[in-house]
N, C-alpha and C. Protein backbone atom coordinates (compact mmCIF):
# COMPACT_ATOMS: atom_id res chain seq x y z
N UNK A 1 149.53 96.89 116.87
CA UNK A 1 148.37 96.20 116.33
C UNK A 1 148.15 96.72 114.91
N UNK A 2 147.92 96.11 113.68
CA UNK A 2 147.90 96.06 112.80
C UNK A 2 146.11 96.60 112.68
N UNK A 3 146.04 97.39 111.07
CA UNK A 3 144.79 98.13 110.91
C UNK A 3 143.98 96.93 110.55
N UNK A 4 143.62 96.18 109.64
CA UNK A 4 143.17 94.78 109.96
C UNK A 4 142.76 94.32 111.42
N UNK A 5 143.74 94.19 112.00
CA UNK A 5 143.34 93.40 112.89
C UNK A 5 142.75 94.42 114.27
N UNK A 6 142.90 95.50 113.98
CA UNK A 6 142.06 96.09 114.57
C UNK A 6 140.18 96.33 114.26
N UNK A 7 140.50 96.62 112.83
CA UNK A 7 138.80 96.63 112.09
C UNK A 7 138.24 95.16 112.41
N UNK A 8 139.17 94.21 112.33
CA UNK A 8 138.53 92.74 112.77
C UNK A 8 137.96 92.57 114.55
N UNK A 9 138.76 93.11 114.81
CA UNK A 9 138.12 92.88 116.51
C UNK A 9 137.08 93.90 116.64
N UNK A 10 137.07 95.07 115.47
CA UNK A 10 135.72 95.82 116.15
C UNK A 10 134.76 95.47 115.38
N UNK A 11 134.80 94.51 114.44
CA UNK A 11 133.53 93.83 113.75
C UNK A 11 133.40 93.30 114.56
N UNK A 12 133.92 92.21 114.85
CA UNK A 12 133.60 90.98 116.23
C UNK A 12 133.04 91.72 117.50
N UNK A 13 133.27 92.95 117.76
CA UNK A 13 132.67 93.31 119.26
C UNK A 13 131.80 94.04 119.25
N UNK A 14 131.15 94.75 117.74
CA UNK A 14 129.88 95.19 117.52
C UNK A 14 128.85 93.72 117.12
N UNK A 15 129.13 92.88 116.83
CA UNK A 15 128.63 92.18 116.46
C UNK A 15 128.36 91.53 117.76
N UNK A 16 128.72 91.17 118.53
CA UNK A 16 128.32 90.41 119.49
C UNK A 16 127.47 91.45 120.41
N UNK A 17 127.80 92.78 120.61
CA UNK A 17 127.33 93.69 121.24
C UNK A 17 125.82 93.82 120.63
N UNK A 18 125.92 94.12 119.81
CA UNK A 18 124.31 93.62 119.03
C UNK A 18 123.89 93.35 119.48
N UNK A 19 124.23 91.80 119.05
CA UNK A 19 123.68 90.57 119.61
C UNK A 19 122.64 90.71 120.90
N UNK A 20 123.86 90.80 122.05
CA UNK A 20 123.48 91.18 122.88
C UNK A 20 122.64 92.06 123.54
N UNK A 21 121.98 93.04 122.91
CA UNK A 21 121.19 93.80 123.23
C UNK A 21 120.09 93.42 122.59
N UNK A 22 119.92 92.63 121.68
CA UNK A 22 118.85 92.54 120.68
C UNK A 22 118.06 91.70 121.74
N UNK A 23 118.80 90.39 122.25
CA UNK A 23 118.45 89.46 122.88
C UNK A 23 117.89 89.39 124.36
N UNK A 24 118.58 90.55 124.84
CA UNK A 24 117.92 91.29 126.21
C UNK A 24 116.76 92.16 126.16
N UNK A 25 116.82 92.79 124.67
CA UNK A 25 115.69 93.74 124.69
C UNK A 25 114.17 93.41 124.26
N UNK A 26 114.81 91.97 123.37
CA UNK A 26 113.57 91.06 122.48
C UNK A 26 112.94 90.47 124.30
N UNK A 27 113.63 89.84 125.05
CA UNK A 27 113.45 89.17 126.31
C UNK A 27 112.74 90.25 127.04
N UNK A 28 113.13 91.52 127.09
CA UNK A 28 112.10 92.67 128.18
C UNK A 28 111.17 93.51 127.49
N UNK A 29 111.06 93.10 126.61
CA UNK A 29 109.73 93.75 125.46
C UNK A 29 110.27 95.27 125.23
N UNK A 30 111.90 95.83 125.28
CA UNK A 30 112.14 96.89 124.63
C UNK A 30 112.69 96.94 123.05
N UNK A 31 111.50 97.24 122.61
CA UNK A 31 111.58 97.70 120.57
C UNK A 31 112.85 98.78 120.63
N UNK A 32 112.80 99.69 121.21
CA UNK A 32 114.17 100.28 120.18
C UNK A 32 115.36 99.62 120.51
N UNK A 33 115.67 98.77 121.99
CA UNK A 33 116.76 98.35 122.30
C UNK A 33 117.06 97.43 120.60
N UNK A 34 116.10 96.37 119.78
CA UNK A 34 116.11 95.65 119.23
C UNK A 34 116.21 96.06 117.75
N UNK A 35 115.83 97.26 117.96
CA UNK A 35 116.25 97.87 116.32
C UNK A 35 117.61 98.65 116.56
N UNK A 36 118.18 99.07 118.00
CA UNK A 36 119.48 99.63 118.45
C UNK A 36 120.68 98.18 117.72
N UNK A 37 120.23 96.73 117.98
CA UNK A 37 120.95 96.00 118.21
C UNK A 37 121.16 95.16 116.76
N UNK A 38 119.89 95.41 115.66
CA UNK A 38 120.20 95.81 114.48
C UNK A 38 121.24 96.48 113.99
N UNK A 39 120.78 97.75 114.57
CA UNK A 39 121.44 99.20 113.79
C UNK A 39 123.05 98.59 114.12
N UNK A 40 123.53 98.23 115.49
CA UNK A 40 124.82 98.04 115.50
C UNK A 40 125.43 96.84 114.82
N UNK A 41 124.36 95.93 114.06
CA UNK A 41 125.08 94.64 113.50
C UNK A 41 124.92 95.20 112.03
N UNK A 42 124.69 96.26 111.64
CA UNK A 42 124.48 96.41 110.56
C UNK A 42 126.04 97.50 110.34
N UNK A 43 126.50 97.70 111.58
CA UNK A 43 127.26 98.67 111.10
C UNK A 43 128.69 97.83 111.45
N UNK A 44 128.45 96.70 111.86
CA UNK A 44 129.39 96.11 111.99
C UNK A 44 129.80 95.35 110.52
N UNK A 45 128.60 94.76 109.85
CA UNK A 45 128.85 94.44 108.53
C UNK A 45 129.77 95.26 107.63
N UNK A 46 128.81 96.87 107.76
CA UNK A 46 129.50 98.05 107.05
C UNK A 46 131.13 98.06 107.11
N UNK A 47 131.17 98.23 108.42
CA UNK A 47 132.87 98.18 108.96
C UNK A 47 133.42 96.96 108.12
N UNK A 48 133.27 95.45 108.07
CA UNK A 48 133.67 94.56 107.17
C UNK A 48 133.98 95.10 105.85
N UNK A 49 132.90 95.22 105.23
CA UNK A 49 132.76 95.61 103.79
C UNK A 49 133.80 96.47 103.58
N UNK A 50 133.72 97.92 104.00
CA UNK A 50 134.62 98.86 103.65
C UNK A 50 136.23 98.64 104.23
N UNK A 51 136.62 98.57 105.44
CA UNK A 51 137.47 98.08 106.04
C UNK A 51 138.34 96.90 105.91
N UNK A 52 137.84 95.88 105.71
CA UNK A 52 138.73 94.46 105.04
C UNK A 52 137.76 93.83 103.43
N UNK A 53 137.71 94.70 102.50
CA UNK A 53 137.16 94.30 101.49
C UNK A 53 137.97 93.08 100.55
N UNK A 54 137.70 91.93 100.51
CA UNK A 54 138.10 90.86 99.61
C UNK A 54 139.05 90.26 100.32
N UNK A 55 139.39 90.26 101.69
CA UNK A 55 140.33 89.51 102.78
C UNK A 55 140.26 88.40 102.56
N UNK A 56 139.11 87.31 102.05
CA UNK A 56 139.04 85.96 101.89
C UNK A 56 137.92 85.69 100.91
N UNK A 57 137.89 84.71 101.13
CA UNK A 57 136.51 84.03 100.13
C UNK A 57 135.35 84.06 100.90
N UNK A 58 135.20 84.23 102.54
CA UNK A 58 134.45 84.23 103.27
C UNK A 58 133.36 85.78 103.47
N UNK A 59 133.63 86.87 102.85
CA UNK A 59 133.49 88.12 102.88
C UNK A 59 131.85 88.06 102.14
N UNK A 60 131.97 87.38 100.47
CA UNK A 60 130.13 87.34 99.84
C UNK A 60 129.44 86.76 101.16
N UNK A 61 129.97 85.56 101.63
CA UNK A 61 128.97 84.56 102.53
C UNK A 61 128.84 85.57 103.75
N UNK A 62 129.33 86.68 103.92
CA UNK A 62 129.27 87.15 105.43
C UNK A 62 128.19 88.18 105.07
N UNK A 63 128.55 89.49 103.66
CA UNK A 63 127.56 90.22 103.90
C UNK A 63 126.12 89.29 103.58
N UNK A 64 126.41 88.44 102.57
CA UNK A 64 124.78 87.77 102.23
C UNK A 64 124.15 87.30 103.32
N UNK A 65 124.52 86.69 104.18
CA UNK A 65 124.23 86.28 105.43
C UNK A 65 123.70 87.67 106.65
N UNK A 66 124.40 88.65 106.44
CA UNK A 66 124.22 89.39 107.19
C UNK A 66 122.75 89.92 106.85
N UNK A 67 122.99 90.56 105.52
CA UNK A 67 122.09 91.30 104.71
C UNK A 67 120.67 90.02 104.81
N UNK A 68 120.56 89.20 104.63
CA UNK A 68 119.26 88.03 104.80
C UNK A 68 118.82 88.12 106.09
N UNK A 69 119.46 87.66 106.99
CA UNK A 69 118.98 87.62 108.62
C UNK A 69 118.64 88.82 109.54
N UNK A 70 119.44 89.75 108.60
CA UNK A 70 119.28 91.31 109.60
C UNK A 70 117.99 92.00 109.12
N UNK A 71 117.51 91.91 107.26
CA UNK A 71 116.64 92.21 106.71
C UNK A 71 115.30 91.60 107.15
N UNK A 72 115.47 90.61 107.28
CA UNK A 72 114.13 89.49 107.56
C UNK A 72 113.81 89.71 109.05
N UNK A 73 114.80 89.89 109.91
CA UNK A 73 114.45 90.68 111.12
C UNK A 73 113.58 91.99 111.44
N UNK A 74 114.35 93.13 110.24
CA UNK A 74 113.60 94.06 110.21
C UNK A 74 112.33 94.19 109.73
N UNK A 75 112.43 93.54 109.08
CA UNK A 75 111.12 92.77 108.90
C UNK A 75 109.69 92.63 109.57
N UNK A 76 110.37 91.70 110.05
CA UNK A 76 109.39 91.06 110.86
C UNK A 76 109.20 92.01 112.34
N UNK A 77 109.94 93.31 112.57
CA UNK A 77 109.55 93.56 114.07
C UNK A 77 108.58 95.03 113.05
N UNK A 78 108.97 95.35 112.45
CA UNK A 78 107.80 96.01 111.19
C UNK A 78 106.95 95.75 111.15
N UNK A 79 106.82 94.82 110.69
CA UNK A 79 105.23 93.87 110.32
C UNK A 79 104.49 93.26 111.59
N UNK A 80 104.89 92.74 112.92
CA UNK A 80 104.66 92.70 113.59
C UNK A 80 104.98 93.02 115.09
N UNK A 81 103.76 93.03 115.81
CA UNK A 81 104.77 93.68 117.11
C UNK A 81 105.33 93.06 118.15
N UNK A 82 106.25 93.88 119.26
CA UNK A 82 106.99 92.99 119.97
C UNK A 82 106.60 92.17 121.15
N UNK A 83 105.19 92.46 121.19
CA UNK A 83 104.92 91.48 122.25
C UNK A 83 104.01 90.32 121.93
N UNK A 84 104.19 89.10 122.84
CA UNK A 84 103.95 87.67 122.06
C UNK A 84 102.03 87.90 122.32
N UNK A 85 101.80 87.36 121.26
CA UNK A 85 100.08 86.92 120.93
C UNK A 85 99.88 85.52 121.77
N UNK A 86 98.60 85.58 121.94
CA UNK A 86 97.94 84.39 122.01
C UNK A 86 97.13 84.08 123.53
C-alpha cells in the first residue's frame, strides 16, 4: 500500500468517524462526544493538508470547506447550548 493511499483512507475514516460521533452525541445530548467529533474532523483535515499537500485542485475546496463548517459548528455549540429550547 502506497503512503498516499494510506494517509487517504485515514482521512476518509477519521472523517466519517467524526461524523459519526458528532451525530450520536448531538442525538443523546452528549457535548464533549460533539466537540470529540470535531476535534477528530479537524484532524483529519490536518492529516490532508500536511500529508497529500497539492494532490489535486480539490485540496483549497476541501480545507475551505472544512475550515467554514467545522468553525461555524464550533461556534455555535459555544454560543449556544446543547439542548433544544422551546
Amino acid at each position: 500500500m502506497s503512503y498516499a493511499l494510506a494517509a487517504a483512507i485515514a482521512v476518509g475514516v477519521l472523517n466519517v468517524v467524526g461524523m459519526v460521533v458528532a451525530m450520536i452525541s448531538g442525538y443523546r445530548d452528549f457535548w464533549w462526544g460533539e466537540r470529540l467529533g470535531i476535534a477528530l474532523m479537524l484532524c483529519a483535515a490536518a492529516i490532508y493538508v500536511v500529508l497529500l499537500p497539492g494532490s489535486d485542485s480539490v485540496t483549497p475546496w476541501y480545507i475551505g470547506f472544512a475550515l467554514v463548517v467545522l468553525g461555524l459548528r464550533w461556534l455555535m455549540i459555544r454560543r449556544f447550548t446543547y439542548r433544544p429550547r422551546g
